[in-house]
N, C-alpha and C. Protein backbone atom coordinates (compact mmCIF):
# COMPACT_ATOMS: atom_id res chain seq x y z
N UNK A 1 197.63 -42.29 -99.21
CA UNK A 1 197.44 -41.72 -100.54
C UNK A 1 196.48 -40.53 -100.50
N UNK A 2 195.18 -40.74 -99.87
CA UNK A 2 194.08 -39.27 -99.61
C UNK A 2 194.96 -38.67 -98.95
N UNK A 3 195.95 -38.59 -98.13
CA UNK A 3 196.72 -37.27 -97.38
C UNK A 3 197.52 -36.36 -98.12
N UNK A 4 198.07 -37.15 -99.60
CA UNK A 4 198.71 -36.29 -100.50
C UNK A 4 197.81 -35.21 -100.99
N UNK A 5 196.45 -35.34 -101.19
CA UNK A 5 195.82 -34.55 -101.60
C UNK A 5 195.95 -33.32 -101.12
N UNK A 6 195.64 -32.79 -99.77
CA UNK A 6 196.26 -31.92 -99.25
C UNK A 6 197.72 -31.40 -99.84
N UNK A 7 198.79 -31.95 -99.74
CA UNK A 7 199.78 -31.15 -100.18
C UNK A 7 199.91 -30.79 -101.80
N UNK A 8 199.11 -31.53 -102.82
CA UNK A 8 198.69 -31.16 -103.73
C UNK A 8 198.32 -29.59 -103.83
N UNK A 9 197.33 -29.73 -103.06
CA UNK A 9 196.38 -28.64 -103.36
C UNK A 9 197.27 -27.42 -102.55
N UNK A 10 197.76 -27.88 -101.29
CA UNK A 10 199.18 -26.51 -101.25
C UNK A 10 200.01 -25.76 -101.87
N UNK A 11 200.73 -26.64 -102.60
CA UNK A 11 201.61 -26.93 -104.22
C UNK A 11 200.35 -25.97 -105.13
N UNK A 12 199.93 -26.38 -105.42
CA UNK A 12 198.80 -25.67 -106.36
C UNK A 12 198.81 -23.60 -105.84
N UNK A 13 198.30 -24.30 -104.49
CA UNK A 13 198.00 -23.10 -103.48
C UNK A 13 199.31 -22.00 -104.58
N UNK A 14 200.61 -22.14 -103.98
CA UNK A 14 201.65 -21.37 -103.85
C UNK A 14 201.97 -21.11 -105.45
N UNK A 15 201.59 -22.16 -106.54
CA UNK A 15 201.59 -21.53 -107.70
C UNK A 15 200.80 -20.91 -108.04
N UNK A 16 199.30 -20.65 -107.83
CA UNK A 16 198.70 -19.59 -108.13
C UNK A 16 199.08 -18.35 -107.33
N UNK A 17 199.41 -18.51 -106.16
CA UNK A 17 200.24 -17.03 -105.51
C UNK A 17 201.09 -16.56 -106.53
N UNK A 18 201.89 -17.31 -106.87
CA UNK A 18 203.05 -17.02 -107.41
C UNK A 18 202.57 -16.19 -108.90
N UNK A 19 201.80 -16.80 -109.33
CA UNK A 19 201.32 -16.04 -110.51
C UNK A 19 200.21 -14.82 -110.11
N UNK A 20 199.86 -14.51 -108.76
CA UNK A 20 199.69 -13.41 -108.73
C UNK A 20 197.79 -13.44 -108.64
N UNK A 21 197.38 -14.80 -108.21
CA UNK A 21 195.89 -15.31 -108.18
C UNK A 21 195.59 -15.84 -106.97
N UNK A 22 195.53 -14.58 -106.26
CA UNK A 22 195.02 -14.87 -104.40
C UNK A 22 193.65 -15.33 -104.33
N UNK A 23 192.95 -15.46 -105.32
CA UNK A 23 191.73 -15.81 -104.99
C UNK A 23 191.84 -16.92 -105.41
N UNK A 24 193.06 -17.75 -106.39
CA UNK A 24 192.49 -19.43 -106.63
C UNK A 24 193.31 -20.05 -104.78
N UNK A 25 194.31 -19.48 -104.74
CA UNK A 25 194.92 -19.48 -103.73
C UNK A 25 194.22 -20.13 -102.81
N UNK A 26 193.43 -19.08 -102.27
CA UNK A 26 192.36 -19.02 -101.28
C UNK A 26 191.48 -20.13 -101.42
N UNK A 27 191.31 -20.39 -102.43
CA UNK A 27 190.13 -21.67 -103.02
C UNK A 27 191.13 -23.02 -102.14
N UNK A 28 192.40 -23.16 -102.18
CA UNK A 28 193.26 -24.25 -102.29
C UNK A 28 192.82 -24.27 -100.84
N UNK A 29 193.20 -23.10 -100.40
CA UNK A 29 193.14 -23.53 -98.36
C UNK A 29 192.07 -24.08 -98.34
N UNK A 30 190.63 -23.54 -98.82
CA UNK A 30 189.33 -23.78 -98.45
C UNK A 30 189.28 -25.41 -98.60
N UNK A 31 189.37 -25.68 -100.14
CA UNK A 31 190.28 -27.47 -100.67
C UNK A 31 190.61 -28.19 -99.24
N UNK A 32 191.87 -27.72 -98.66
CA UNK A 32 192.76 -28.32 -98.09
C UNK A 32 192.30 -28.15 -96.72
N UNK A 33 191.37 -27.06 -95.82
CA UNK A 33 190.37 -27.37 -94.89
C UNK A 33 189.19 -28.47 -94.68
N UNK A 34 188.54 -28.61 -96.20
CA UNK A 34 187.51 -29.72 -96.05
C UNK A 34 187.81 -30.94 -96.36
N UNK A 35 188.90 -30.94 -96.82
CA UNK A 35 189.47 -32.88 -96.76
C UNK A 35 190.35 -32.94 -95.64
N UNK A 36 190.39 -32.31 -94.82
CA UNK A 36 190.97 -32.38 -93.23
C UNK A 36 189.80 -32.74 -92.38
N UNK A 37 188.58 -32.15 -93.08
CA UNK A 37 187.27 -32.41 -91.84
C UNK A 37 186.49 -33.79 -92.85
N UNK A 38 186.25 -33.89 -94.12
CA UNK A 38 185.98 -34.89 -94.44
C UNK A 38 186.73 -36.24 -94.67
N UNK A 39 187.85 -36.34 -94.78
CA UNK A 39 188.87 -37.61 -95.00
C UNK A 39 189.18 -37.52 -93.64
N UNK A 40 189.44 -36.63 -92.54
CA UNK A 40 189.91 -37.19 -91.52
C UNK A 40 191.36 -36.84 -91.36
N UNK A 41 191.99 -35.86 -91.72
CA UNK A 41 193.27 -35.81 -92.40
C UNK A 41 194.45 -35.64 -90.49
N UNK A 42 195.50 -36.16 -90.80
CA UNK A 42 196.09 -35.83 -89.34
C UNK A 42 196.64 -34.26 -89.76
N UNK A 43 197.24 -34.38 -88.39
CA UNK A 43 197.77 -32.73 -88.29
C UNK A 43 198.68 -32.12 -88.84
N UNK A 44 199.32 -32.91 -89.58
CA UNK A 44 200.44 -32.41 -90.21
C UNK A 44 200.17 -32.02 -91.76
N UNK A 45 198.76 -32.58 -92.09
CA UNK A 45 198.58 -32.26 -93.68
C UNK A 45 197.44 -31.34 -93.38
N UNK A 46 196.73 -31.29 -92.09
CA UNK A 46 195.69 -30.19 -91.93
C UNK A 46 196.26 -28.42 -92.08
N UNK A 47 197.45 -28.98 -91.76
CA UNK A 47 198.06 -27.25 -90.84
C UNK A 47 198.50 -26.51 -92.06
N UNK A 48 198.94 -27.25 -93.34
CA UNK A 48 199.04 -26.56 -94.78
C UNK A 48 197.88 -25.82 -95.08
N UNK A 49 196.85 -25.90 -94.56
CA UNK A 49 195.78 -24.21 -94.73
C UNK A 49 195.99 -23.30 -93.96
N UNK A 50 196.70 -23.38 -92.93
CA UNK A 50 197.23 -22.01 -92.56
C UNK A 50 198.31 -21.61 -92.91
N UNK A 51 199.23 -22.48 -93.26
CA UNK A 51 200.51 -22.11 -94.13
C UNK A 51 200.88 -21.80 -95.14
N UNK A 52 199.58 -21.89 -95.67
CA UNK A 52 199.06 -21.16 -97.50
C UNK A 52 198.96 -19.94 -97.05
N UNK A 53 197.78 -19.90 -96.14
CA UNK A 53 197.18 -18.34 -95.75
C UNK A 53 198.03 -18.00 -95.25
N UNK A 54 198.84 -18.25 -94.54
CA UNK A 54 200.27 -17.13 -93.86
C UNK A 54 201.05 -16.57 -94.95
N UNK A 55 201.40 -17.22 -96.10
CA UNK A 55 201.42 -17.04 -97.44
C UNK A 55 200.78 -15.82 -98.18
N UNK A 56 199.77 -16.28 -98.16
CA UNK A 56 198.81 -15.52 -99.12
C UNK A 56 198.52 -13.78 -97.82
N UNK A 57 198.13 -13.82 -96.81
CA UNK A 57 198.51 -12.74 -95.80
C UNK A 57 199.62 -12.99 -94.75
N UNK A 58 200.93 -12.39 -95.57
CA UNK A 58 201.84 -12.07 -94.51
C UNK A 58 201.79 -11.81 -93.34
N UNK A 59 201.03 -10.12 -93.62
CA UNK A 59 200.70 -9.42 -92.43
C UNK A 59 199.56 -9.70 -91.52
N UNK A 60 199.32 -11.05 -91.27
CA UNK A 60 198.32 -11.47 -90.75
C UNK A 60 196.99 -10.97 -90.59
N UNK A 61 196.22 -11.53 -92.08
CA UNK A 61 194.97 -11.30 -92.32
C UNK A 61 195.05 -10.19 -93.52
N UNK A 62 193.68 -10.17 -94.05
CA UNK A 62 193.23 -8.99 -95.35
C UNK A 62 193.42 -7.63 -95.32
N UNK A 63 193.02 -7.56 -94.04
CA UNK A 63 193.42 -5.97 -93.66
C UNK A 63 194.62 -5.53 -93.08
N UNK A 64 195.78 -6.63 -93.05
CA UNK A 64 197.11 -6.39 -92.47
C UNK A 64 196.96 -6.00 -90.52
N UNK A 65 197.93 -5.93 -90.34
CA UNK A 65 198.18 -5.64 -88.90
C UNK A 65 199.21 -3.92 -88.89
């Protein structure tokens, strides 16, 4: 049940993209990083903070490539 949280906050993640709010966005990964290091989360609900941020920077990273 704590592992859903994570994909919650992914879900969340991609609707604030969607509406065009990279900074709540960004909040979601940060979310979905520290209940990976505090709950303990396995790897498959950890790796949804980089799959937001691949999201949120396409072009890998703020300043693009």
């Amino acid at each position: 049940m704590r592992a859903a949280a994570a994909d919650w906050y992914y879900r969340a993640g991609l609707s604030y993209l969607s509406q065009g709010k990279k900074d709540d966005a960004l909040l979601c990964v940060e979310q979905i990083r520290s209940l990976s290091s505090v709950l303990h989360l396995a790897v498959p609900n950890a790796f949804l903070a980089d799959r937001l941020l691949g999201k949120i920077y396409p072009s890998g990273g703020p300043g693009g490539k």
